[in-house]
Protein backbone atom coordinates (compact mmCIF):
# COMPACT_ATOMS: atom_id res chain seq x y z
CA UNK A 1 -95.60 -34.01 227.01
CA UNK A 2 -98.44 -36.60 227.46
CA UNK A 3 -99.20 -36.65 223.63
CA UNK A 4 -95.63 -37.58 223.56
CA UNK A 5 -95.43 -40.04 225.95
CA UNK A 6 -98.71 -41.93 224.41
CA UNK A 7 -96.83 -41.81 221.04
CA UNK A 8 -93.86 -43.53 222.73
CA UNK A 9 -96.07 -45.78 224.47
CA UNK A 10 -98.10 -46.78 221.03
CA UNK A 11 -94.58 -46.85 219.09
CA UNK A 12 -93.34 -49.54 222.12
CA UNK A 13 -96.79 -51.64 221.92
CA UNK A 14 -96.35 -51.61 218.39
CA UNK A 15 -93.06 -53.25 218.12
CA UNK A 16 -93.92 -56.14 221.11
CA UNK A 17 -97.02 -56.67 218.84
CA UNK A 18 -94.29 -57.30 215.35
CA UNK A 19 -91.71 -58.91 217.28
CA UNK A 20 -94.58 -61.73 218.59
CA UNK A 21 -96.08 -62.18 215.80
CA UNK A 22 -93.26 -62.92 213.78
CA UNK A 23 -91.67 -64.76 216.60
CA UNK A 24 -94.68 -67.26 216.72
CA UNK A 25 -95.06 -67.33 212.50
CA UNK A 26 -92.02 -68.47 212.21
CA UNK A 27 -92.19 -71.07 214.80
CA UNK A 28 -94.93 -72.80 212.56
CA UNK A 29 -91.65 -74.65 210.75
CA UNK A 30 -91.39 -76.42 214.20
CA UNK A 31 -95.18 -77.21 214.31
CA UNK A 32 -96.68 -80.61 213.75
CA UNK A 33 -98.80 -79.26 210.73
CA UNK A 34 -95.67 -77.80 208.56
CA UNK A 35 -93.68 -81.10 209.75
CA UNK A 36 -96.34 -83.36 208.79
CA UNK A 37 -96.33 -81.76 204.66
CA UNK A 38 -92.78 -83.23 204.57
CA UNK A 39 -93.68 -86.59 206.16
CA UNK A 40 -93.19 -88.43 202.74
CA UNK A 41 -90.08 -87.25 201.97
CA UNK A 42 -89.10 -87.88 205.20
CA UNK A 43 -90.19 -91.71 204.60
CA UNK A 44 -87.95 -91.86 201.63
CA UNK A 45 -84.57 -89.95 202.61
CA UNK A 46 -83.98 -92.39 205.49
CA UNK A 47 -86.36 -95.93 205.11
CA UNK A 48 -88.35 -95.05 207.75
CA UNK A 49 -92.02 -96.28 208.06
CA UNK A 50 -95.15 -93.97 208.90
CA UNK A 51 -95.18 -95.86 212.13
CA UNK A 52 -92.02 -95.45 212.78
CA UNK A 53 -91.99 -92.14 211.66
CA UNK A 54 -94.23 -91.50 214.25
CA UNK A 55 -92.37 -92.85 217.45
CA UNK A 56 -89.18 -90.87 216.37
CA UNK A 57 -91.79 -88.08 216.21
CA UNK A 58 -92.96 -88.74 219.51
CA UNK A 59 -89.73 -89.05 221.34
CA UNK A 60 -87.96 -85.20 219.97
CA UNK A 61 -91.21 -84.01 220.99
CA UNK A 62 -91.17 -85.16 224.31
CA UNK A 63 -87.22 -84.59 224.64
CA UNK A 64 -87.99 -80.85 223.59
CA UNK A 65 -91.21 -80.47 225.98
CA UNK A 66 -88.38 -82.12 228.64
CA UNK A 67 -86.02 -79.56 228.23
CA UNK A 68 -88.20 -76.27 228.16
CA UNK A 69 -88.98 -77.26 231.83
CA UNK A 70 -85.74 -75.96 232.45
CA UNK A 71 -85.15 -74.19 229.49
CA UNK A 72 -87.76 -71.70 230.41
CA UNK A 73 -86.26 -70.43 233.60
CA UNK A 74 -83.03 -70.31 232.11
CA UNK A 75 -84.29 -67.64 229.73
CA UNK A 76 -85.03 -65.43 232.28
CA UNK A 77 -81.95 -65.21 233.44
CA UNK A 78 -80.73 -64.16 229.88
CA UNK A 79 -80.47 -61.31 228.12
CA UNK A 80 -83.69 -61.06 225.40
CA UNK A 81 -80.86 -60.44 223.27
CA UNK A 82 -79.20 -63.80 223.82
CA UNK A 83 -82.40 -65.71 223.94
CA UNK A 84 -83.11 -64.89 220.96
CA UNK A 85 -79.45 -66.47 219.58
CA UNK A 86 -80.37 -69.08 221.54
CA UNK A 87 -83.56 -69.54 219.91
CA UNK A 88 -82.66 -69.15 216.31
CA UNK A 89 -79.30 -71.14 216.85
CA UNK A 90 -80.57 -74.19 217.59
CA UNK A 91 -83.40 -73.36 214.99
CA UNK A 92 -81.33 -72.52 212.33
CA UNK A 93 -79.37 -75.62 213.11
CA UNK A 94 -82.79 -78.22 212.77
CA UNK A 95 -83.45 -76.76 209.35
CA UNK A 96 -80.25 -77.16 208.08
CA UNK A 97 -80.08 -81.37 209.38
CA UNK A 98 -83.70 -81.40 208.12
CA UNK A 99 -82.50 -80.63 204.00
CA UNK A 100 -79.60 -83.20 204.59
CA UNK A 101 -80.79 -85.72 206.78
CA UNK A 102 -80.60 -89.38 205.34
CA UNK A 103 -80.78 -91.75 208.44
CA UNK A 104 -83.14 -92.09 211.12
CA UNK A 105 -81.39 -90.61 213.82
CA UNK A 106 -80.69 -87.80 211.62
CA UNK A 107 -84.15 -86.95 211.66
CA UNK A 108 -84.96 -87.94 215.68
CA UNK A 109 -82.40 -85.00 215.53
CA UNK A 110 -83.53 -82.96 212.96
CA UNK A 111 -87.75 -83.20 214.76
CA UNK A 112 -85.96 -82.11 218.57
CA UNK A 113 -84.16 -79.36 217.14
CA UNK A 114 -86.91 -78.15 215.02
CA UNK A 115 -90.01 -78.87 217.97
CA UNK A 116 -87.32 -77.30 220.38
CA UNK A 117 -86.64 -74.19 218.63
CA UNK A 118 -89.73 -73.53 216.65
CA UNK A 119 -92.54 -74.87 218.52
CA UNK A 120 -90.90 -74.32 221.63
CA UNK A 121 -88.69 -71.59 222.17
CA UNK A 122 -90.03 -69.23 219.60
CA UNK A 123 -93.23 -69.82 220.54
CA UNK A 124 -92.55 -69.03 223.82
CA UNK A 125 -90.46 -65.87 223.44
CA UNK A 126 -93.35 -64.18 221.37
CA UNK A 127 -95.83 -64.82 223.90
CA UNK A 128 -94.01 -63.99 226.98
CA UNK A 129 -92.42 -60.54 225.75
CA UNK A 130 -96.17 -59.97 225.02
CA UNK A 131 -96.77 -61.11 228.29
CA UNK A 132 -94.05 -59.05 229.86
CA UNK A 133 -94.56 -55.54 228.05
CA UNK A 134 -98.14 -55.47 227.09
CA UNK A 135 -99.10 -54.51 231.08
CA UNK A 136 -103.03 -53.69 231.40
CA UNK A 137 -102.92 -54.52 227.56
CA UNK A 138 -101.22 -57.66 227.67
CA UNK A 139 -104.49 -59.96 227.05
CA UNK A 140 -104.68 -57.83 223.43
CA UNK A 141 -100.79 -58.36 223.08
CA UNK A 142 -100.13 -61.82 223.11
CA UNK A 143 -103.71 -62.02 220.45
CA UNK A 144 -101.69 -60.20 218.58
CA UNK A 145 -98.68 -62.27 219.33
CA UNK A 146 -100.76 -65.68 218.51
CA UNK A 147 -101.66 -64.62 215.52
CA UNK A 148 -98.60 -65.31 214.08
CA UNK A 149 -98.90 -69.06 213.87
CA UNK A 150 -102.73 -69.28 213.05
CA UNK A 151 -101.69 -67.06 209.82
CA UNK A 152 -98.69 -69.77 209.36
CA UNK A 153 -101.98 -72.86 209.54
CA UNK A 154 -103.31 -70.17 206.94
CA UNK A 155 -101.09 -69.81 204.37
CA UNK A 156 -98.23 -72.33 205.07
CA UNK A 157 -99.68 -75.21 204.13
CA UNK A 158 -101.05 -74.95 200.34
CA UNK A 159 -97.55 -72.75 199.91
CA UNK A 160 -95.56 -75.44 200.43
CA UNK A 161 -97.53 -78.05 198.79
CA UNK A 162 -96.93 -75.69 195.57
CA UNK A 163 -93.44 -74.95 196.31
CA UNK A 164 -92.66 -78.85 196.51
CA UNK A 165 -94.14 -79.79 193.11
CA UNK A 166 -91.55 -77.06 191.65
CA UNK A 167 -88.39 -77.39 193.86
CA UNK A 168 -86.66 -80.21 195.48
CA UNK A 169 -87.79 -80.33 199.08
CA UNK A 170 -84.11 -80.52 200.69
CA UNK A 171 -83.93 -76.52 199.21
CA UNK A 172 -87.05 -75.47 200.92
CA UNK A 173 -85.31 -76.15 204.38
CA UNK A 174 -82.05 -74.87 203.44
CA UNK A 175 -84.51 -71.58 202.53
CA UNK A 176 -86.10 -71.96 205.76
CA UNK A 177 -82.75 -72.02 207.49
CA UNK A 178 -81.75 -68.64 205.68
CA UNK A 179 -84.67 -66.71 206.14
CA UNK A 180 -84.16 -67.36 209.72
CA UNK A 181 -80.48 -66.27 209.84
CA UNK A 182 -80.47 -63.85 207.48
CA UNK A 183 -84.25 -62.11 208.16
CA UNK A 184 -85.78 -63.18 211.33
CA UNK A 185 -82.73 -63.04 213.32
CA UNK A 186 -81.60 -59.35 212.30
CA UNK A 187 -85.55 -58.58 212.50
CA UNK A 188 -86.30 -59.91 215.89
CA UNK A 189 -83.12 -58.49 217.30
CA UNK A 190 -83.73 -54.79 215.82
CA UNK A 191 -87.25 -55.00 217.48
CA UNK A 192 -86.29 -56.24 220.90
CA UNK A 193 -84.16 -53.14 222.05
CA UNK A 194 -85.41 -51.65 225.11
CA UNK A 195 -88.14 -54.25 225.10
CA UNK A 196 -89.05 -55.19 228.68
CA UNK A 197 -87.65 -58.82 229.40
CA UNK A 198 -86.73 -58.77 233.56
CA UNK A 199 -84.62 -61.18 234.49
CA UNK A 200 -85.98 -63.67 237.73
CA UNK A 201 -84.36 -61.89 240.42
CA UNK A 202 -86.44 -58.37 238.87
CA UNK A 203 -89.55 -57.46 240.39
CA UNK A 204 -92.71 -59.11 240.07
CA UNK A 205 -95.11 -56.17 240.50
CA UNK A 206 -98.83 -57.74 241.00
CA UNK A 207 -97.65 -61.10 242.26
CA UNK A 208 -99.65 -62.61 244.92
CA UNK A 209 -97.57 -65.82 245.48
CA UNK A 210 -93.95 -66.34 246.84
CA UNK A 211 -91.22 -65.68 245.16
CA UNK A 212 -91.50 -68.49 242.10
CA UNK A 213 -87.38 -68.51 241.52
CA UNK A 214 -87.39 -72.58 241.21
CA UNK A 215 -89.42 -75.02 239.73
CA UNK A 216 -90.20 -76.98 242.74
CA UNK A 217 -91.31 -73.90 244.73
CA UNK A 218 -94.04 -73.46 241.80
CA UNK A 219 -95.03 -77.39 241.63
CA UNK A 220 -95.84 -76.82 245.40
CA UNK A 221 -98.20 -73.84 244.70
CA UNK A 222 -102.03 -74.93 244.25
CA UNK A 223 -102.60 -71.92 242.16
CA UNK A 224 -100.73 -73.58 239.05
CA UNK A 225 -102.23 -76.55 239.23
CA UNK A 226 -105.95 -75.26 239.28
CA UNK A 227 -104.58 -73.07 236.43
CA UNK A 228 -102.96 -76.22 234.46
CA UNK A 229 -106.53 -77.83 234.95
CA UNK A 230 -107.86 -75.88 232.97
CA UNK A 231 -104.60 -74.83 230.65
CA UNK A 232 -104.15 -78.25 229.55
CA UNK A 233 -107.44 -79.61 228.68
CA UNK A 234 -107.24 -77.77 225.34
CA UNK A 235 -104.09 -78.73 224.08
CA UNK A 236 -104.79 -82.63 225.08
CA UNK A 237 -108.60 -82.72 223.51
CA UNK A 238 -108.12 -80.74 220.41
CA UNK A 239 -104.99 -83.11 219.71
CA UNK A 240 -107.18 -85.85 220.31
CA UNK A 241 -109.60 -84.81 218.89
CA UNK A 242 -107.41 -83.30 215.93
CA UNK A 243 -105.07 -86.67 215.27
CA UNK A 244 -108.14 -88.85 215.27
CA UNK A 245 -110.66 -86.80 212.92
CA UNK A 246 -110.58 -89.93 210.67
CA UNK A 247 -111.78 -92.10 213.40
CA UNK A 248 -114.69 -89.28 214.53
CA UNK A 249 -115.82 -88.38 211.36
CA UNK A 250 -116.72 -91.86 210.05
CA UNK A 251 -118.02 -92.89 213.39
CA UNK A 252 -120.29 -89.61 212.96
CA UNK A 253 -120.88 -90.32 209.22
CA UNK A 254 -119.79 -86.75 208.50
CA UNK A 255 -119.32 -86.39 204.67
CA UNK A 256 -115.41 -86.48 203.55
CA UNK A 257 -116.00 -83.01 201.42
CA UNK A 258 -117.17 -81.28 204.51
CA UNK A 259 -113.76 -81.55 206.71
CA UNK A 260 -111.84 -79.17 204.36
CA UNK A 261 -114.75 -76.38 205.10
CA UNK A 262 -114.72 -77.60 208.80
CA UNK A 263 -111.27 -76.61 209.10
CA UNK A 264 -112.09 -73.50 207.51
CA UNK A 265 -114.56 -72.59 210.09
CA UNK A 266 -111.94 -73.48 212.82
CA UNK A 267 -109.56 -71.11 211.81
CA UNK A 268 -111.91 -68.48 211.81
CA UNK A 269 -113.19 -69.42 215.24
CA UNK A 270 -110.08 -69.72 216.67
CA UNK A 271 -108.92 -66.66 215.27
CA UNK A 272 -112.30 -65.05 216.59
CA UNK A 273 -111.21 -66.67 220.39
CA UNK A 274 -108.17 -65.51 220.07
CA UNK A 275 -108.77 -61.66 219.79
CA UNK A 276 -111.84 -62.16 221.92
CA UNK A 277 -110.60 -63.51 225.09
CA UNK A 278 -107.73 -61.14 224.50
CA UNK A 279 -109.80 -57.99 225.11
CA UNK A 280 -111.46 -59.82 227.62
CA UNK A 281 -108.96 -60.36 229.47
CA UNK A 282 -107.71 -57.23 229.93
CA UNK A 283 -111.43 -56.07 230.54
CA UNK A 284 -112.28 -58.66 233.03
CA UNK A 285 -109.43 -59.81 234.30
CA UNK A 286 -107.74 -63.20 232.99
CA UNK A 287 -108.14 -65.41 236.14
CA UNK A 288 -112.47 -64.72 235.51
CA UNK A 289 -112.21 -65.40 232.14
CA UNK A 290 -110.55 -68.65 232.44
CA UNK A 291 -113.24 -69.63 234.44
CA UNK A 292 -115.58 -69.37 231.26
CA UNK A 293 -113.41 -70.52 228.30
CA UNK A 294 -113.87 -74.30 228.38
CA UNK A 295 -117.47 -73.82 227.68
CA UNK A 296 -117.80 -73.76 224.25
CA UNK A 297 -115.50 -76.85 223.90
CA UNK A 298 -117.58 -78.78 226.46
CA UNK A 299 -121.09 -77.98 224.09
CA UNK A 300 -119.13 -78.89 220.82
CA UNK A 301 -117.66 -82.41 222.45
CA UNK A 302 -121.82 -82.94 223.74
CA UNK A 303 -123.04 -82.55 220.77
CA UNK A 304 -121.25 -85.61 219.15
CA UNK A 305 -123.91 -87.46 221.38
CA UNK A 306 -126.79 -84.97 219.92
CA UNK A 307 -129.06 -86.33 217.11
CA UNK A 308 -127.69 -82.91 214.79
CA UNK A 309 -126.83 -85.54 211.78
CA UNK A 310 -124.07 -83.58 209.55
CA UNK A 311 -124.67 -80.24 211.18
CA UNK A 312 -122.72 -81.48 214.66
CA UNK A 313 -119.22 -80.75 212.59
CA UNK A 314 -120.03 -77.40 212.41
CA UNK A 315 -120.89 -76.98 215.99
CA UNK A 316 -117.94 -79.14 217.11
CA UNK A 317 -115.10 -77.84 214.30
CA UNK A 318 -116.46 -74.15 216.18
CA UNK A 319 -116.57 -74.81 219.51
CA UNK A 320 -113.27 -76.26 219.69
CA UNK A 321 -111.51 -73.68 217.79
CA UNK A 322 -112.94 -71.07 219.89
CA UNK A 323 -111.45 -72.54 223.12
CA UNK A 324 -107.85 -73.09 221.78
CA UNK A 325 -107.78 -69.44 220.35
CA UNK A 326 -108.51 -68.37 223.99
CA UNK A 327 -106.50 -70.70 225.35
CA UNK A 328 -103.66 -69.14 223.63
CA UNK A 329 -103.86 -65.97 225.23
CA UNK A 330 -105.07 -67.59 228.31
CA UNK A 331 -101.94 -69.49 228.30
CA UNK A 332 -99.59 -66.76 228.91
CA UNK A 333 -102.18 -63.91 230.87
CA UNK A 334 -103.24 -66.58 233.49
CA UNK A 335 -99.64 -66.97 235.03
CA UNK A 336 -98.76 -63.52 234.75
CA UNK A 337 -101.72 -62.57 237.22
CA UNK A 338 -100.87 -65.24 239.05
CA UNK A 339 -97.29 -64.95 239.89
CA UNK A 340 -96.49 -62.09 238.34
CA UNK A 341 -93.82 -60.91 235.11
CA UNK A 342 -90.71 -61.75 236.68
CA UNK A 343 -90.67 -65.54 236.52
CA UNK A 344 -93.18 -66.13 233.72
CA UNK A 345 -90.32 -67.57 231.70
CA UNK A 346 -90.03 -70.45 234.37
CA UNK A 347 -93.40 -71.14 234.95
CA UNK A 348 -94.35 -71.02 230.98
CA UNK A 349 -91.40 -73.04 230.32
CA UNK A 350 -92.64 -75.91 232.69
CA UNK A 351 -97.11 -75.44 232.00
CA UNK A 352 -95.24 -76.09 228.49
CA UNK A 353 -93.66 -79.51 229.11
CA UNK A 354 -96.85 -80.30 230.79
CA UNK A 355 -98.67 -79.58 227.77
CA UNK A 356 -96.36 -81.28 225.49
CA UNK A 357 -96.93 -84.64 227.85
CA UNK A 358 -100.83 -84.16 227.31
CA UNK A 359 -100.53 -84.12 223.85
CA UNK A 360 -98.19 -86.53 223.67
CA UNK A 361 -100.37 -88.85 225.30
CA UNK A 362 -104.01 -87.62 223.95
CA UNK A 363 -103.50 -89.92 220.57
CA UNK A 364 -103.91 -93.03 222.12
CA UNK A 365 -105.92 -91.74 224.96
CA UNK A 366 -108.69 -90.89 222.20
CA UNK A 367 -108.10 -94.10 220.67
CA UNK A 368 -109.43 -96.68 223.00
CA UNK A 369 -112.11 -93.30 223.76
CA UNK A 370 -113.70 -94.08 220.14
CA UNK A 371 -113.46 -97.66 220.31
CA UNK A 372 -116.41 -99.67 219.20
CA UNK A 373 -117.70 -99.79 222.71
CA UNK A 374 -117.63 -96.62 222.96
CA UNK A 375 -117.63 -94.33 219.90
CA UNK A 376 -117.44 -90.72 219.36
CA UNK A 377 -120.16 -89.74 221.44
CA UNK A 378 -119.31 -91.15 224.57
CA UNK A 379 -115.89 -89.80 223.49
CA UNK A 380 -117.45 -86.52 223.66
CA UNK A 381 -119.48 -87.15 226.42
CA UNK A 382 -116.15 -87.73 228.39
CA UNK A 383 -114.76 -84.40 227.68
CA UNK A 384 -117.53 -82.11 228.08
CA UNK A 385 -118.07 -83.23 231.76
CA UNK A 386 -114.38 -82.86 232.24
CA UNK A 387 -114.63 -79.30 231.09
CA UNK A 388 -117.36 -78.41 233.02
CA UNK A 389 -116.14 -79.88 236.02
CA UNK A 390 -112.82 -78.20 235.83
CA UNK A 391 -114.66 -74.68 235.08
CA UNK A 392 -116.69 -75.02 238.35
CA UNK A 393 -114.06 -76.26 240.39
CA UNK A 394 -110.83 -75.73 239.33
CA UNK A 395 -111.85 -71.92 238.03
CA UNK A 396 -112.74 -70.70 241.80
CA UNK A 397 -109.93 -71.98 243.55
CA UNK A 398 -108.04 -70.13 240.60
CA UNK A 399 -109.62 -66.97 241.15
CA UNK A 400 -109.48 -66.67 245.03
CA UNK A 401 -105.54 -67.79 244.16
CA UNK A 402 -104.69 -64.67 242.09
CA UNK A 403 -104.51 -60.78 241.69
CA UNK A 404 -107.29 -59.77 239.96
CA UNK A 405 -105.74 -57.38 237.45
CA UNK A 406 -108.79 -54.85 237.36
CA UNK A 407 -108.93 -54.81 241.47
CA UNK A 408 -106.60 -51.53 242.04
CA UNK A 409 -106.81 -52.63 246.12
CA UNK A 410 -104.12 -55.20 244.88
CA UNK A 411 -103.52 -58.92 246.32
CA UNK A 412 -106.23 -60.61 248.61
């Protein structure tokens, strides 16, 4: 009976661990990096500058981040079934305007369809049915779950640039649009029966806080925003840091052939955070380990203001690929020992559309950070004290907010 139970139990983990993975893979058609391969193309089809290209960029991205704050509690109150329509609907439909878009508001439509249902929604239905069913496991479950779209930085990119030198690039989204029907739908609904997806008014077993059932009751709670302090910084420095590598490395005097190996190392890293801080925190307990996981991010921003000559892109391109792989699993595990299962759709859905302002924001932000006056290690400077700062102060009050998931005596 027990040796049948665990096989149920390994045969359940199993399938949350497919359904996020592809779930977040697939989302990496929505991401800025897969977007950005088709940026000349874009250019061409409808007369749009790069700068311009950029605003309409800019504004789906921020109309998407707007509407997963409300998006995200709406989920909950869905079936995972539906969602998942839901999802690959409006998906399906920003592939399909991407292959035949010709005028620029074609493609402000095309970006908010494809940032809303790829980086957004998929994304966040991968991570929080990891989140949801991977219980004292569900640090290692949504690693397994992020995985998905570090593979899709992998592999995505050099694919495509192949695929585009052989095939016109309007067929390549009217492919993406029917491997999403016609595979990922069927797949991701086969996987999600009897996958655990509780609506808000469920129970929210291990939650410490009131009832989060609206969005205002959980921008009143202290708890998320000494989590988003330290949620956030990732996604806003590494974008920074990320859209102005130009700017750093020739302010550095890093050598041009070194970035492509640089990148290289901060895959691996990230993929190394990743699994890391998973196990951690389900060893430790997610709240502790958030306490920890800006560190490496704060030594690789100091040592832009280190005399390490060509070696401080190793240490940097490391450091800050560590922290966003655990950040990724932080992202989801933090809130659900915070406030519980229940109404981790909500409260994702609106730490999202925070994090989609910081990075929509962190370009120009970084900017007048590496100005002459400044320069990249001031720049860096600047963010390692933030980091620091927000792990000693922001990562107590966190911890005496929250159920520590390895405490048994439950809430203090």
């Amino acid at each position: 009976m027990q040796a049948q139970f665990s096989r149920n139990d390994r045969t359940l983990g199993a399938r949350i661990i497919i359904f996020g993975f592809i779930a977040t893979f697939v989302s990496s058609f929505g991401q800025t990096f897969f977007l950005g391969l088709f940026s000349p193309q874009f250019e061409a089809a409808t007369g749009v500058g790069g700068a311009r290209l950029g605003v309409l960029y800019g504004l789906a991205t921020l109309a998407s981040g707007g509407l997963l704050f409300w998006l995200g509690g709406a989920l909950d109150r869905m079936s995972l079934h539906r969602a998942i329509a839901v999802a690959s609907g409006i998906y399906v439909a920003g592939s399909l305007l991407a292959g035949t878009v010709t005028t620029p508001f074609g493609l402000l439509a095309a970006f908010f369809l494809l940032r809303l249902g790829g980086q957004g929604l998929m994304s966040h239905l991968g991570i929080v049915t990891a989140a949801r069913g991977g219980g004292n496991r569900k640090g290692a479950m949504i690693a397994w779950a992020s995985m998905g779209v570090i593979l899709g930085e992998a592999v995505l990119p050099a694919a495509v640039l192949a695929a585009v030198a052989v095939f016109e690039w309007r067929w390549l989204w009217h492919g993406v649009s029917a491997v999403l029907l016609l595979a990922v739908l069927p797949a991701l609904l086969l996987l999600s029966r009897d996958l655990p997806w509780k609506p808000a008014a469920g129970s929210s077993a291990g939650n410490p806080q009131p009832s989060i059932g609206r969005r205002r009751v959980l921008l009143r709670q202290p708890a998320f925003w000494a989590g988003s302090a330290l949620l956030l910084a990732p996604p806003f420095m590494v974008t920074g840091f990320l859209f102005e590598q130009v700017a750093v490395s020739r302010l550095m005097h890093w050598p041009p052939q070194l970035i492509g190996a640089a990148f290289a190392v901060f895959a691996l890293s990230r993929a190394f955070g990743t699994w890391g801080y998973g196990r951690a925190a389900d060893r430790f307990g997610a709240l502790r380990m958030a306490r920890l996981h800006l560190l490496p991010m704060a030594f690789a921003f100091a040592s832009l203001a280190l005399p390490l000559g060509s070696a401080s892109i190793w240490v940097a391109f490391a450091g800050i690929g560590f922290t966003a792989g655990a950040n990724s699993v932080l992202g989801g595990a933090v809130w659900v020992d915070l406030f519980g299962t229940a109404s981790i759709g909500l409260v994702r859905g609106v730490f999202v559309a925070c994090a989609v302002l910081a990075t929509a924001v962190a370009p120009a932000v970084t900017a007048v950070m590496l100005s002459e006056q400044l320069g990249a290690g001031a720049m860096g400077l600047g963010f390692a004290v933030y980091c620091v700062l927000a792990s000693l102060l922001a990562g107590p009050a966190l911890l005496r907010s929250g159920l520590d998931p390895t405490d048994e005596a439950g809430p203090r």
